[in-house]
PDB file of N, CA and C in Angstrom:
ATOM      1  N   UNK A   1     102.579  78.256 132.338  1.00  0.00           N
ATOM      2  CA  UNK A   1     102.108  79.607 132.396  1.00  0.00           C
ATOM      3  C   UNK A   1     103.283  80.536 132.103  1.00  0.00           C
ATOM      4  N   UNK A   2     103.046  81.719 131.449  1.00  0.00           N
ATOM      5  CA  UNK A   2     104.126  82.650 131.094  1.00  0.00           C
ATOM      6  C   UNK A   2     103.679  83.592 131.470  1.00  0.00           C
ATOM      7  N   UNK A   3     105.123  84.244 132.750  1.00  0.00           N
ATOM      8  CA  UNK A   3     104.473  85.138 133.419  1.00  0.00           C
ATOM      9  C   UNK A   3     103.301  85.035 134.043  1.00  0.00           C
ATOM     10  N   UNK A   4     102.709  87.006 133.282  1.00  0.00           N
ATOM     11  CA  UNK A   4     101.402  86.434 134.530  1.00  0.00           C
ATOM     12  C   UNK A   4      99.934  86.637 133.762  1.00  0.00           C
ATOM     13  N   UNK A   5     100.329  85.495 132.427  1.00  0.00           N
ATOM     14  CA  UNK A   5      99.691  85.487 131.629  1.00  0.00           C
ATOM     15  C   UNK A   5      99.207  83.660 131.667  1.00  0.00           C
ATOM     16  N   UNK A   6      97.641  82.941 131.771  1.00  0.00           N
ATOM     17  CA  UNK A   6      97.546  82.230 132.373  1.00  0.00           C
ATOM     18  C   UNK A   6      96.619  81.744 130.527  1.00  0.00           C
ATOM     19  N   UNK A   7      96.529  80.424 130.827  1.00  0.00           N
ATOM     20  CA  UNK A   7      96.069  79.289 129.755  1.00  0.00           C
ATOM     21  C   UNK A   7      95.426  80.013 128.876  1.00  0.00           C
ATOM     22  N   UNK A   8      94.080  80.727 129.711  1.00  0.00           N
ATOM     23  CA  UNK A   8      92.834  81.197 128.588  1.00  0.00           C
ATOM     24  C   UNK A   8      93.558  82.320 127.902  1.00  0.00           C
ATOM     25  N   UNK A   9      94.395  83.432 129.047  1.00  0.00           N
ATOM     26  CA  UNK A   9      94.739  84.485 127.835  1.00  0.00           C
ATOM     27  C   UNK A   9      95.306  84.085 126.418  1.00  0.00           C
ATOM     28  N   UNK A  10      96.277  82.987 126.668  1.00  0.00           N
ATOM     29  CA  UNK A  10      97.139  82.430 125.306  1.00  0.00           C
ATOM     30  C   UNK A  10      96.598  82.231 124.645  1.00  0.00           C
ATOM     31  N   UNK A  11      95.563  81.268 125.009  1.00  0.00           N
ATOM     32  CA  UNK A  11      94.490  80.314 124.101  1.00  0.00           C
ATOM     33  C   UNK A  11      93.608  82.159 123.154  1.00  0.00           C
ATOM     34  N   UNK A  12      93.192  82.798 123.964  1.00  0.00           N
ATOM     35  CA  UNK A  12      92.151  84.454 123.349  1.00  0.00           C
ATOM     36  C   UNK A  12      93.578  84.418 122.084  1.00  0.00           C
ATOM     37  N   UNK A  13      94.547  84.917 122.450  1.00  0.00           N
ATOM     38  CA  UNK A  13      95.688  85.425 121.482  1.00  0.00           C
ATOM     39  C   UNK A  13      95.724  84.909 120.399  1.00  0.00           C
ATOM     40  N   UNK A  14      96.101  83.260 120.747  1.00  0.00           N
ATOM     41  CA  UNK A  14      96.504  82.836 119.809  1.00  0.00           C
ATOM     42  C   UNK A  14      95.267  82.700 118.715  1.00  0.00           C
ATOM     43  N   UNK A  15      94.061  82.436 118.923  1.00  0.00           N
ATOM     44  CA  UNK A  15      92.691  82.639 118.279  1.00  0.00           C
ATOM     45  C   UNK A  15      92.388  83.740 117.364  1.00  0.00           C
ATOM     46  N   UNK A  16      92.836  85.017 118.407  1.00  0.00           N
ATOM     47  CA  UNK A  16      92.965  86.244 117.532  1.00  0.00           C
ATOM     48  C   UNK A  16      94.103  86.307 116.420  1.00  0.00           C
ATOM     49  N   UNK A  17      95.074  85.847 116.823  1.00  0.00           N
ATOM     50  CA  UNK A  17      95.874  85.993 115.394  1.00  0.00           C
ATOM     51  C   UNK A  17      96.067  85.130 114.573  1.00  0.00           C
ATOM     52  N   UNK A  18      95.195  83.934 114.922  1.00  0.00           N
ATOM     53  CA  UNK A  18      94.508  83.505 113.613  1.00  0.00           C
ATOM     54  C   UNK A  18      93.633  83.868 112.792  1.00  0.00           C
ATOM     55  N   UNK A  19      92.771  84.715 113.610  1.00  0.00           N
ATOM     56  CA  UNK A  19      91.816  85.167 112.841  1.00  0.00           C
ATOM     57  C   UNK A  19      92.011  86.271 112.097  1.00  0.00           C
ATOM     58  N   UNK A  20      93.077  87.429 112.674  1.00  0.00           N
ATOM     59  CA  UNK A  20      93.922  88.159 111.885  1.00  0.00           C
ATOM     60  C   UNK A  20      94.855  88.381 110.481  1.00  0.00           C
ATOM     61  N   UNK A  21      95.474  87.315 111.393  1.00  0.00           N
ATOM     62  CA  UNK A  21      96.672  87.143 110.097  1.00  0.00           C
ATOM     63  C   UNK A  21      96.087  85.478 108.962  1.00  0.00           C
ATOM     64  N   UNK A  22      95.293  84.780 109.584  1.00  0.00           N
ATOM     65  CA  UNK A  22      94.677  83.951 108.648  1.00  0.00           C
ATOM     66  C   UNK A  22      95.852  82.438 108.881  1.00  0.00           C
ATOM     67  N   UNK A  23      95.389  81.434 108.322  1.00  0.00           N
ATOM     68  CA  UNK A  23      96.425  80.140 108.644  1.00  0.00           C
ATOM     69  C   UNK A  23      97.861  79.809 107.793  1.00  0.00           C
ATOM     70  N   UNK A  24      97.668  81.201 106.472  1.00  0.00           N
ATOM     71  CA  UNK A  24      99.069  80.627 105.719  1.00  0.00           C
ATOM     72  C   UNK A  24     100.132  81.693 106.259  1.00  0.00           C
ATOM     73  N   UNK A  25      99.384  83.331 106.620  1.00  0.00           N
ATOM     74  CA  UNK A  25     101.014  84.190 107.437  1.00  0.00           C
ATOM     75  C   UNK A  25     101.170  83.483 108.316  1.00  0.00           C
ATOM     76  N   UNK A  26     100.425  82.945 109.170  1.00  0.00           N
ATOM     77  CA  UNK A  26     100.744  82.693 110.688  1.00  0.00           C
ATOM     78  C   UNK A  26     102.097  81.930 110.727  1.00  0.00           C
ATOM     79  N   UNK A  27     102.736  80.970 110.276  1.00  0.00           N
ATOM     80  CA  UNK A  27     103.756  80.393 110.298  1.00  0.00           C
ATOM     81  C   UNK A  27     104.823  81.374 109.403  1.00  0.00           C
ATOM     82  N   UNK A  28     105.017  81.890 108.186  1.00  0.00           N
ATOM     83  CA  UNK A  28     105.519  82.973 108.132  1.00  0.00           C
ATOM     84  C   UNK A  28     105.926  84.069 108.778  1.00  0.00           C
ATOM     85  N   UNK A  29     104.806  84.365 109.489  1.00  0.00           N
ATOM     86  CA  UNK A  29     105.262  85.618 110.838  1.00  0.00           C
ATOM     87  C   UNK A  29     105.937  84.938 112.257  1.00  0.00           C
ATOM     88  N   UNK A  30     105.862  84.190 112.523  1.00  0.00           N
ATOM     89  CA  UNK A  30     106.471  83.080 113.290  1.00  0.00           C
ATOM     90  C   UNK A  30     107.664  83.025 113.263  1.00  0.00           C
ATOM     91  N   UNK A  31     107.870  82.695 111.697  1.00  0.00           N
ATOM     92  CA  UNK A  31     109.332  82.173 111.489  1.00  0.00           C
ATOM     93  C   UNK A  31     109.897  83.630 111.293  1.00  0.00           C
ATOM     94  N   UNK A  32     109.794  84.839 110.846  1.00  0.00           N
ATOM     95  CA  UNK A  32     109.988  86.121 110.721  1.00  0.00           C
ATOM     96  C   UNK A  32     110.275  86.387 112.392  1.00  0.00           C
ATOM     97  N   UNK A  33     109.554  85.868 113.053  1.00  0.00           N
ATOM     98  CA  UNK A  33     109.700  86.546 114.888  1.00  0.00           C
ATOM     99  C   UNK A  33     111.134  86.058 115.376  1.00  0.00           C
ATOM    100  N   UNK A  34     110.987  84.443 115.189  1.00  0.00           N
ATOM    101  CA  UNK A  34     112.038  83.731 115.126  1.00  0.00           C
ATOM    102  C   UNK A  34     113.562  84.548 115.249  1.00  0.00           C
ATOM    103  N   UNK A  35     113.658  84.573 113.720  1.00  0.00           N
ATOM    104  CA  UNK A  35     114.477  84.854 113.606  1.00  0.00           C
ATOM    105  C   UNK A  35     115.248  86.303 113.565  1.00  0.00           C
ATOM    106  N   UNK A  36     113.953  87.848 114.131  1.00  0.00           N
ATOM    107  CA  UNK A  36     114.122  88.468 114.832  1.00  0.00           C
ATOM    108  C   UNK A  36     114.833  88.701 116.215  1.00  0.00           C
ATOM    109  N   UNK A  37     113.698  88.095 117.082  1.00  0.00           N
ATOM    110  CA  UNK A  37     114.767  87.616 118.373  1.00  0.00           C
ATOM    111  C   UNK A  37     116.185  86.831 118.490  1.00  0.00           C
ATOM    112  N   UNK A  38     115.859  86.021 117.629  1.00  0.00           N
ATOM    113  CA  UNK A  38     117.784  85.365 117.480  1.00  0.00           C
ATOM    114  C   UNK A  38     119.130  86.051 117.273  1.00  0.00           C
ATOM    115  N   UNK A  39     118.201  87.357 116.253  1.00  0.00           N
ATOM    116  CA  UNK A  39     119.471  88.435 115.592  1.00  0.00           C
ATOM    117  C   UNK A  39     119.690  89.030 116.799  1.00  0.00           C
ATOM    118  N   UNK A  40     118.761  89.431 117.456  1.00  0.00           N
ATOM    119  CA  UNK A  40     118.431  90.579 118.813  1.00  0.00           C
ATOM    120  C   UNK A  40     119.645  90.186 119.797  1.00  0.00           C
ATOM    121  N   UNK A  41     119.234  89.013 120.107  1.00  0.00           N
ATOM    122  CA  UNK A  41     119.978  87.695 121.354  1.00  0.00           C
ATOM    123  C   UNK A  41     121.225  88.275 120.896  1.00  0.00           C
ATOM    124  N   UNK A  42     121.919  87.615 119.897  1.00  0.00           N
ATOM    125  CA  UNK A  42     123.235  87.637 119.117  1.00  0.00           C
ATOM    126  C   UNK A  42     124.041  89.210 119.451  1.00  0.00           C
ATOM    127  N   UNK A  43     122.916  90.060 119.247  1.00  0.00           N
ATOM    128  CA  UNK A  43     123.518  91.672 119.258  1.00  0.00           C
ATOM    129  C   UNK A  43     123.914  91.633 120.595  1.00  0.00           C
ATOM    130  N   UNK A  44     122.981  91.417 121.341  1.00  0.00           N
ATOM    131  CA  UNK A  44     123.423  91.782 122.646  1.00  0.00           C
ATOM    132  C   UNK A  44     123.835  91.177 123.406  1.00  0.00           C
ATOM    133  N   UNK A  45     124.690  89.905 122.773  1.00  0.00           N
ATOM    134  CA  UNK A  45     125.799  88.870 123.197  1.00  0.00           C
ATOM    135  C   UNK A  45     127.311  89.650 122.802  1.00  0.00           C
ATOM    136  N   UNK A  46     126.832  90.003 121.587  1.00  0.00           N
ATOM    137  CA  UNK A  46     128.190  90.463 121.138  1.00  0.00           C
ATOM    138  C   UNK A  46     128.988  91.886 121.658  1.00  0.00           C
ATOM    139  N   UNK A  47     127.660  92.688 121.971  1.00  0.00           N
ATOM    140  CA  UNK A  47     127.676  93.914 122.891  1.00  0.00           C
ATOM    141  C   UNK A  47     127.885  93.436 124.460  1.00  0.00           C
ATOM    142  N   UNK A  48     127.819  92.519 125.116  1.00  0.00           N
ATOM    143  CA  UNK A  48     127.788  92.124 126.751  1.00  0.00           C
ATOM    144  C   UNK A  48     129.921  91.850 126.169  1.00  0.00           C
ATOM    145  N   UNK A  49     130.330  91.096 125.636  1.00  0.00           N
ATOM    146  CA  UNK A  49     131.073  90.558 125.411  1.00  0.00           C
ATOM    147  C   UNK A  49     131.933  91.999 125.098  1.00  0.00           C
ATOM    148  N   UNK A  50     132.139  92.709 124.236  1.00  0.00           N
ATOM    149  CA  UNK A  50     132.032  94.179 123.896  1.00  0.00           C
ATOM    150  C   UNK A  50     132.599  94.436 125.019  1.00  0.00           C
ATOM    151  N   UNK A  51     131.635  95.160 125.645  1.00  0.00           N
ATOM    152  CA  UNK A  51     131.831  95.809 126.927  1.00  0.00           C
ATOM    153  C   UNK A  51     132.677  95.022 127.994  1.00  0.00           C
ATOM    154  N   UNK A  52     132.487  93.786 127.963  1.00  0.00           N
ATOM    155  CA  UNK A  52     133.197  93.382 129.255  1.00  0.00           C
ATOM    156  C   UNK A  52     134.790  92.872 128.236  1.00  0.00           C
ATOM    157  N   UNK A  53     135.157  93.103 127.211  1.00  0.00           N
ATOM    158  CA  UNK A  53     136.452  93.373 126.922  1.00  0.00           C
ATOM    159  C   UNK A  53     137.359  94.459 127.094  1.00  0.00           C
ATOM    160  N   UNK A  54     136.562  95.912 127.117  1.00  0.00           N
ATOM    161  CA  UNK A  54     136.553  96.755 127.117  1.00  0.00           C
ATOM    162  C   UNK A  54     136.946  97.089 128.431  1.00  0.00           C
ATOM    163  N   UNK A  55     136.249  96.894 129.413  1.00  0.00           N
ATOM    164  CA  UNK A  55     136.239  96.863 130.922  1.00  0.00           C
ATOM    165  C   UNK A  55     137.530  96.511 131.167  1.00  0.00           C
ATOM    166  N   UNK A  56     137.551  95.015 131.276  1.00  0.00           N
ATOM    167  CA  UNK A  56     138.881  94.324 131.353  1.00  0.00           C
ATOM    168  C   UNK A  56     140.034  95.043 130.627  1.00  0.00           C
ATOM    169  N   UNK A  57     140.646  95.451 129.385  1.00  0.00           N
ATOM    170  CA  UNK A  57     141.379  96.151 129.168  1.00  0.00           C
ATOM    171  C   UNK A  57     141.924  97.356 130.053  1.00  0.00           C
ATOM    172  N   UNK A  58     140.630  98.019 130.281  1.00  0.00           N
ATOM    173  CA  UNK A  58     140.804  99.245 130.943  1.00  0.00           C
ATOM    174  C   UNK A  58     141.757  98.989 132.432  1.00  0.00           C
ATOM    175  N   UNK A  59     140.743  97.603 132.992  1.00  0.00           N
ATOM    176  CA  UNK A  59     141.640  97.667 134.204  1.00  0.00           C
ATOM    177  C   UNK A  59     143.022  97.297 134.260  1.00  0.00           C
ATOM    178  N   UNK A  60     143.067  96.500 133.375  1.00  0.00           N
ATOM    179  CA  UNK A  60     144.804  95.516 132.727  1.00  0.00           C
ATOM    180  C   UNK A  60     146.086  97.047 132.796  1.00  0.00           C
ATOM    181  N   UNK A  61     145.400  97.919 131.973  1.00  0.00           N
ATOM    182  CA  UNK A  61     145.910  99.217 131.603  1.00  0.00           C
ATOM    183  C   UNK A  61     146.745 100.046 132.647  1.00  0.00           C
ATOM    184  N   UNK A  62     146.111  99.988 133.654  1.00  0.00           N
ATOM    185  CA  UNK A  62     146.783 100.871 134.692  1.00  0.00           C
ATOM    186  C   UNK A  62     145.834 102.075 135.500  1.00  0.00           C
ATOM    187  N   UNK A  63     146.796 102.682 136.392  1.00  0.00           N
ATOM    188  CA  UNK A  63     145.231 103.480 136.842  1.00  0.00           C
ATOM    189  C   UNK A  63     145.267 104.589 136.099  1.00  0.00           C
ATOM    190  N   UNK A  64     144.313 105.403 136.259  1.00  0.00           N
ATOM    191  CA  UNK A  64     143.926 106.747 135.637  1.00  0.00           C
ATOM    192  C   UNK A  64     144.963 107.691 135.675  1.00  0.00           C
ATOM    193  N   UNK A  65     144.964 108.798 134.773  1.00  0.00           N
ATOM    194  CA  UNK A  65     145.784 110.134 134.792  1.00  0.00           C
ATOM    195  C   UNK A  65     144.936 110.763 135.856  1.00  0.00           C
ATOM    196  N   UNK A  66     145.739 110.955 137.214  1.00  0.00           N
ATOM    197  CA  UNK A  66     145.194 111.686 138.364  1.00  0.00           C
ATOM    198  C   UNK A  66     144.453 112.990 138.110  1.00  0.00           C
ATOM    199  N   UNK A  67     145.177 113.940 136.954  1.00  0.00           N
ATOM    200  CA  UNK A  67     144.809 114.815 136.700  1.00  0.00           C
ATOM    201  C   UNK A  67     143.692 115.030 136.005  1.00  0.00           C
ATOM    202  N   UNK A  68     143.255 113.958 135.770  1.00  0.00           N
ATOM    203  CA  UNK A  68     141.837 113.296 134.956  1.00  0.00           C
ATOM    204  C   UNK A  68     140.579 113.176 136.464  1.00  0.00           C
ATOM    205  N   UNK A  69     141.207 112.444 137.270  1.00  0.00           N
ATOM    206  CA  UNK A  69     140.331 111.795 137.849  1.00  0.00           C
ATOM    207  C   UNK A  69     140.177 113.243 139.268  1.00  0.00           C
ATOM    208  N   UNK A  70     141.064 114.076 139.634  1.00  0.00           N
ATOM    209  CA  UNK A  70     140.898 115.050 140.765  1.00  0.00           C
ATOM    210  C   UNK A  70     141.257 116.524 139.608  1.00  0.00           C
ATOM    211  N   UNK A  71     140.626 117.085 138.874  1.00  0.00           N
ATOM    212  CA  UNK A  71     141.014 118.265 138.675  1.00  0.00           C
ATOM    213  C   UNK A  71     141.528 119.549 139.598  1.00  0.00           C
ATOM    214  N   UNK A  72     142.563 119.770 139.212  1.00  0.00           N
ATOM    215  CA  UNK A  72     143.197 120.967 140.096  1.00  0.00           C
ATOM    216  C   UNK A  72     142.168 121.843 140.844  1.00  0.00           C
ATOM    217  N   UNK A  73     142.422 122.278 142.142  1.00  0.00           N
ATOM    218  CA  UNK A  73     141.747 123.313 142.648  1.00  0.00           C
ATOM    219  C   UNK A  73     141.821 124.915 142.047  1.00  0.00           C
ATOM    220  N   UNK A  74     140.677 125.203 141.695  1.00  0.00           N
ATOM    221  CA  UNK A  74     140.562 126.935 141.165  1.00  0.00           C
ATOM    222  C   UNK A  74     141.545 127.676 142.000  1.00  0.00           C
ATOM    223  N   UNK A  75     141.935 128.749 141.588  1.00  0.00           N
ATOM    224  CA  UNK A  75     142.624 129.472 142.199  1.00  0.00           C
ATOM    225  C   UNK A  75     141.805 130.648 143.086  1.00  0.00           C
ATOM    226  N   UNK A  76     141.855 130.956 143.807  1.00  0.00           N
ATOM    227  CA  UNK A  76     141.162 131.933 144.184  1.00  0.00           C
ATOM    228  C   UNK A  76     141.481 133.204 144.345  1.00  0.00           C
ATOM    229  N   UNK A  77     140.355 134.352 143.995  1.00  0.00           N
ATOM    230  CA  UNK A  77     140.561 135.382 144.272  1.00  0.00           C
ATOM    231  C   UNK A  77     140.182 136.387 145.333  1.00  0.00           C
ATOM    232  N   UNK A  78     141.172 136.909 145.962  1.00  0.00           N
ATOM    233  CA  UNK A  78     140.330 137.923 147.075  1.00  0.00           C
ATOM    234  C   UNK A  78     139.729 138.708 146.438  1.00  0.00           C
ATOM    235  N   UNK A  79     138.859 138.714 147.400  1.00  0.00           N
ATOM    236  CA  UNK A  79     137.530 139.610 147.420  1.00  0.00           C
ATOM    237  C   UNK A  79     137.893 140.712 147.439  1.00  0.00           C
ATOM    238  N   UNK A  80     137.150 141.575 146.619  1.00  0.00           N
ATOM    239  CA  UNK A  80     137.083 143.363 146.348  1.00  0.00           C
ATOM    240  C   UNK A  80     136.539 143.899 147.620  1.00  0.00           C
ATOM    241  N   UNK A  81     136.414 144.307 148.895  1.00  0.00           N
ATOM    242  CA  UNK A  81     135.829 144.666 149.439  1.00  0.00           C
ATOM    243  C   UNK A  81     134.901 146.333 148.873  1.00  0.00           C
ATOM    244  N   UNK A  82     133.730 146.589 149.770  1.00  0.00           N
ATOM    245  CA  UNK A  82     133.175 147.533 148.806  1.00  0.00           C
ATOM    246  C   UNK A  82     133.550 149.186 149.099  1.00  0.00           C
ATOM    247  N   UNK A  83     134.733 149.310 149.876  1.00  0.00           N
ATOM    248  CA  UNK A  83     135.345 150.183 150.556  1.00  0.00           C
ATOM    249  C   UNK A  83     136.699 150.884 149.355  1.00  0.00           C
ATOM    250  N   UNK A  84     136.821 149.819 148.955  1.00  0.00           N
ATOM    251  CA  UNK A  84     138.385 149.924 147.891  1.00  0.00           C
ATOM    252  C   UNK A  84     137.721 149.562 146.508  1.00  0.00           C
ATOM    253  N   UNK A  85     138.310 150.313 145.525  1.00  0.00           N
ATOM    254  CA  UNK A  85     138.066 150.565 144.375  1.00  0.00           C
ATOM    255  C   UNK A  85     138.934 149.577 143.489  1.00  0.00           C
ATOM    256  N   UNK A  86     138.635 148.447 142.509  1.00  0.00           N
ATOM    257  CA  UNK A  86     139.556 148.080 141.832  1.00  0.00           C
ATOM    258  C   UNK A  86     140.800 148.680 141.344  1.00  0.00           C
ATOM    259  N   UNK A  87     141.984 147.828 141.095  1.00  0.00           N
ATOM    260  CA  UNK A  87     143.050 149.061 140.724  1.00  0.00           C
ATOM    261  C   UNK A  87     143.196 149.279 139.307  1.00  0.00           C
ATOM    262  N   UNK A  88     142.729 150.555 138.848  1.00  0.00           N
ATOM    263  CA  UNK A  88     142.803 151.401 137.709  1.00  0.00           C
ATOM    264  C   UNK A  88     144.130 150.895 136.164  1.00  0.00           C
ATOM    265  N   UNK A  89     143.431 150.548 135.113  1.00  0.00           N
ATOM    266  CA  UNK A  89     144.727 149.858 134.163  1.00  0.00           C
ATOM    267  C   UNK A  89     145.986 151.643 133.922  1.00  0.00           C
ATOM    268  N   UNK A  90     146.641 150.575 133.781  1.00  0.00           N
ATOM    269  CA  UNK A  90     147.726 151.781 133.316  1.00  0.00           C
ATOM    270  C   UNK A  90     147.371 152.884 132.226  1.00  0.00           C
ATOM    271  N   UNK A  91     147.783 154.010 132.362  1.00  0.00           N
ATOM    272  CA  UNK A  91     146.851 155.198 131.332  1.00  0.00           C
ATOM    273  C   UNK A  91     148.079 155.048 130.177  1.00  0.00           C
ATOM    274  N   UNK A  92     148.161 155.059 128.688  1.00  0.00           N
ATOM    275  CA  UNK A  92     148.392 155.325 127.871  1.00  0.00           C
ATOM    276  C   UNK A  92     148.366 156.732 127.185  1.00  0.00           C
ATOM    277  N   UNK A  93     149.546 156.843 126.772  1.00  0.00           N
ATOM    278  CA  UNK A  93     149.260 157.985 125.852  1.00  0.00           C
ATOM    279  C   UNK A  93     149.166 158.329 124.125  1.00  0.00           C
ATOM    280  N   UNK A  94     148.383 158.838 123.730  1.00  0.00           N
ATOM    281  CA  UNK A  94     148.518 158.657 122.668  1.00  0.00           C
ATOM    282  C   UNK A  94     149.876 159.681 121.711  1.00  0.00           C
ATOM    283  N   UNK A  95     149.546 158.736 120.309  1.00  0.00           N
ATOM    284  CA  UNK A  95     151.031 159.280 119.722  1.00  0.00           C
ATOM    285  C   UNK A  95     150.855 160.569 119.113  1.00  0.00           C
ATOM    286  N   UNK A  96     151.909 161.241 119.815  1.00  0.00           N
ATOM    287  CA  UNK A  96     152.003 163.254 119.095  1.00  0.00           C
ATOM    288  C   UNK A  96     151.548 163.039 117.663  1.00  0.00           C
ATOM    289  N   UNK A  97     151.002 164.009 117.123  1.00  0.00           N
ATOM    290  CA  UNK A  97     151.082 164.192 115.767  1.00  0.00           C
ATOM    291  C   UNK A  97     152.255 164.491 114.897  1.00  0.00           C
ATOM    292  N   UNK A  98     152.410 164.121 113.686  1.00  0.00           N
ATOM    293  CA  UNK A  98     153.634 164.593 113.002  1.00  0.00           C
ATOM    294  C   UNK A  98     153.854 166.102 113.238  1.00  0.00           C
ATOM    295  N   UNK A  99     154.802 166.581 113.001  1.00  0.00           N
ATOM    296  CA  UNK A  99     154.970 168.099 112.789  1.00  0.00           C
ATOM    297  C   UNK A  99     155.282 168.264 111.016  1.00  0.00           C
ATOM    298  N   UNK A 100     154.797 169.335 111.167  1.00  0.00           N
ATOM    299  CA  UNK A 100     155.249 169.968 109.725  1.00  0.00           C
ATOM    300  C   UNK A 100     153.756 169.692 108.991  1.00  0.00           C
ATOM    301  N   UNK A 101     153.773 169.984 107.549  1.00  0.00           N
ATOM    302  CA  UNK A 101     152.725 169.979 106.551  1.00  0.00           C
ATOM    303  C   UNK A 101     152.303 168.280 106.548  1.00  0.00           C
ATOM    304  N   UNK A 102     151.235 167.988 106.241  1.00  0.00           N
ATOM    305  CA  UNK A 102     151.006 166.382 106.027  1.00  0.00           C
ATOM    306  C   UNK A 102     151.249 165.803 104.491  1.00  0.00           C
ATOM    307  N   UNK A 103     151.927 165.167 104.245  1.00  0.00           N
ATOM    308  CA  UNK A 103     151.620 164.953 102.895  1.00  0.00           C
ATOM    309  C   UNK A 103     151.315 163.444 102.334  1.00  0.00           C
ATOM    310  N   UNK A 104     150.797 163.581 101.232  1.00  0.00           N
ATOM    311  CA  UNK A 104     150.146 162.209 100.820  1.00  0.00           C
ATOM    312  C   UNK A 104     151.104 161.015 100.795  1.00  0.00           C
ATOM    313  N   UNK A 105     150.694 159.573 100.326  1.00  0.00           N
ATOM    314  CA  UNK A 105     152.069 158.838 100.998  1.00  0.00           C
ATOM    315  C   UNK A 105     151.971 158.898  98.885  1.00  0.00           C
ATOM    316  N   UNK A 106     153.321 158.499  98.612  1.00  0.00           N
ATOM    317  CA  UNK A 106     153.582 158.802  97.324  1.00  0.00           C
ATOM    318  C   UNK A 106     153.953 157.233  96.319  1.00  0.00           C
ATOM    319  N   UNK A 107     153.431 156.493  97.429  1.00  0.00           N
ATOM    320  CA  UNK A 107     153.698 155.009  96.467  1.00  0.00           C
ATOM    321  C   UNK A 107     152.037 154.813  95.753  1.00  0.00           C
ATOM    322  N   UNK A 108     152.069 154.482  94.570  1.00  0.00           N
ATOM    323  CA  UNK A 108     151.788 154.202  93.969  1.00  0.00           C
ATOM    324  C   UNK A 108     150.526 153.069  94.234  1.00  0.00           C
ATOM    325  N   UNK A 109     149.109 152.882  94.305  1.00  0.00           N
ATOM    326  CA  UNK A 109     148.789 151.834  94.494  1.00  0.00           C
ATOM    327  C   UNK A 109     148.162 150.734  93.538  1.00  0.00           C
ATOM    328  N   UNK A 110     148.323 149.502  93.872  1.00  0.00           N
ATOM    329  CA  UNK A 110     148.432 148.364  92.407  1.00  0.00           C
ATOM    330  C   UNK A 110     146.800 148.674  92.277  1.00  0.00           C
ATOM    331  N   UNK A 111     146.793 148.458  90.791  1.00  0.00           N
ATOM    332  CA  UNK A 111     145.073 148.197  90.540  1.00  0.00           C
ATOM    333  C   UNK A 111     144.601 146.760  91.172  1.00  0.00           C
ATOM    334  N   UNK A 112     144.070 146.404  90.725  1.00  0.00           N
ATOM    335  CA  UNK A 112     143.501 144.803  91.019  1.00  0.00           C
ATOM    336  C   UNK A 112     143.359 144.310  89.832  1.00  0.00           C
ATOM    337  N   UNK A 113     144.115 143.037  89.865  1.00  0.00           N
ATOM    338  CA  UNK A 113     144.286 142.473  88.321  1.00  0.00           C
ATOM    339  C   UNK A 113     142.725 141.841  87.705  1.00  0.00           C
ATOM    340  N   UNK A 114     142.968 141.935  86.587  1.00  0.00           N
ATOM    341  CA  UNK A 114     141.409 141.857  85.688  1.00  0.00           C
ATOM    342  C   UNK A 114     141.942 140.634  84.918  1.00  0.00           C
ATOM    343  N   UNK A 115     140.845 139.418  84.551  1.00  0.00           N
ATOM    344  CA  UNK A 115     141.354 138.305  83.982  1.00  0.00           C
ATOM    345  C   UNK A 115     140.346 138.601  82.612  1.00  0.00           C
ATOM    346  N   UNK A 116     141.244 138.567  81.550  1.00  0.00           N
ATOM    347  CA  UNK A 116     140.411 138.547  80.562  1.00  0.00           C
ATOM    348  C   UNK A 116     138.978 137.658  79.858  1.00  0.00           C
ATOM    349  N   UNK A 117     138.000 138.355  79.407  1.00  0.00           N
ATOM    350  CA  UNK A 117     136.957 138.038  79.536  1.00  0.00           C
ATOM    351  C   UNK A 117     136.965 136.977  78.062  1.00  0.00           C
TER     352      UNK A 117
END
């Protein structure tokens, strides 16, 4: 018995996919299943194996960068109470104006070069 699948169910199945797939796929799809699951098996031999190299390295390696494994504590800030006003950025002043007449600036400005057509 497989699982909790008992004589007659197998026997219904296997009936039906004869009658389905007919008597010449049936061994074709078989051997196609076959060798599905085998590739499958294989993958995830080579992946168990994978990983538990992987593992093992890691521990061989040494322990962790602490600073990895406990990140620093935030710094904290006191609280604004709602009595006191944040403290105000420094005021700037802006720059005097020139004195005297304004005059244009007198350099010359480049055209933008043109590539011949």
């Amino acid at each position: 018995m497989i699982g909790s699948l008992g004589m007659p169910e197998l026997l219904f199945i296997m009936v039906l996919a004869l009658l389905i797939f007919g008597p010449r796929k049936l061994p074709e799809i078989g051997k196609t299943m076959g060798k599905a699951m085998g590739e499958f098996r294989r993958a995830t031999r080579e992946l168990k194996r994978t990983l538990d190299t992987e593992i093992s390295a890691e521990e061989v390696s040494g322990p962790v960068n602490p600073a990895q494994v406990n990140p620093a504590p935030a710094v904290e800030t006191p609280p604004i109470s709602p009595t006191t006003s944040p403290p105000a950025p420094p005021a700037t002043q802006a720059p005097a104006p020139p004195e005297g007449p304004v005059v244009a600036d007198p350099t010359p400005t480049a055209e933008p070069s043109r590539e011949p057509e």
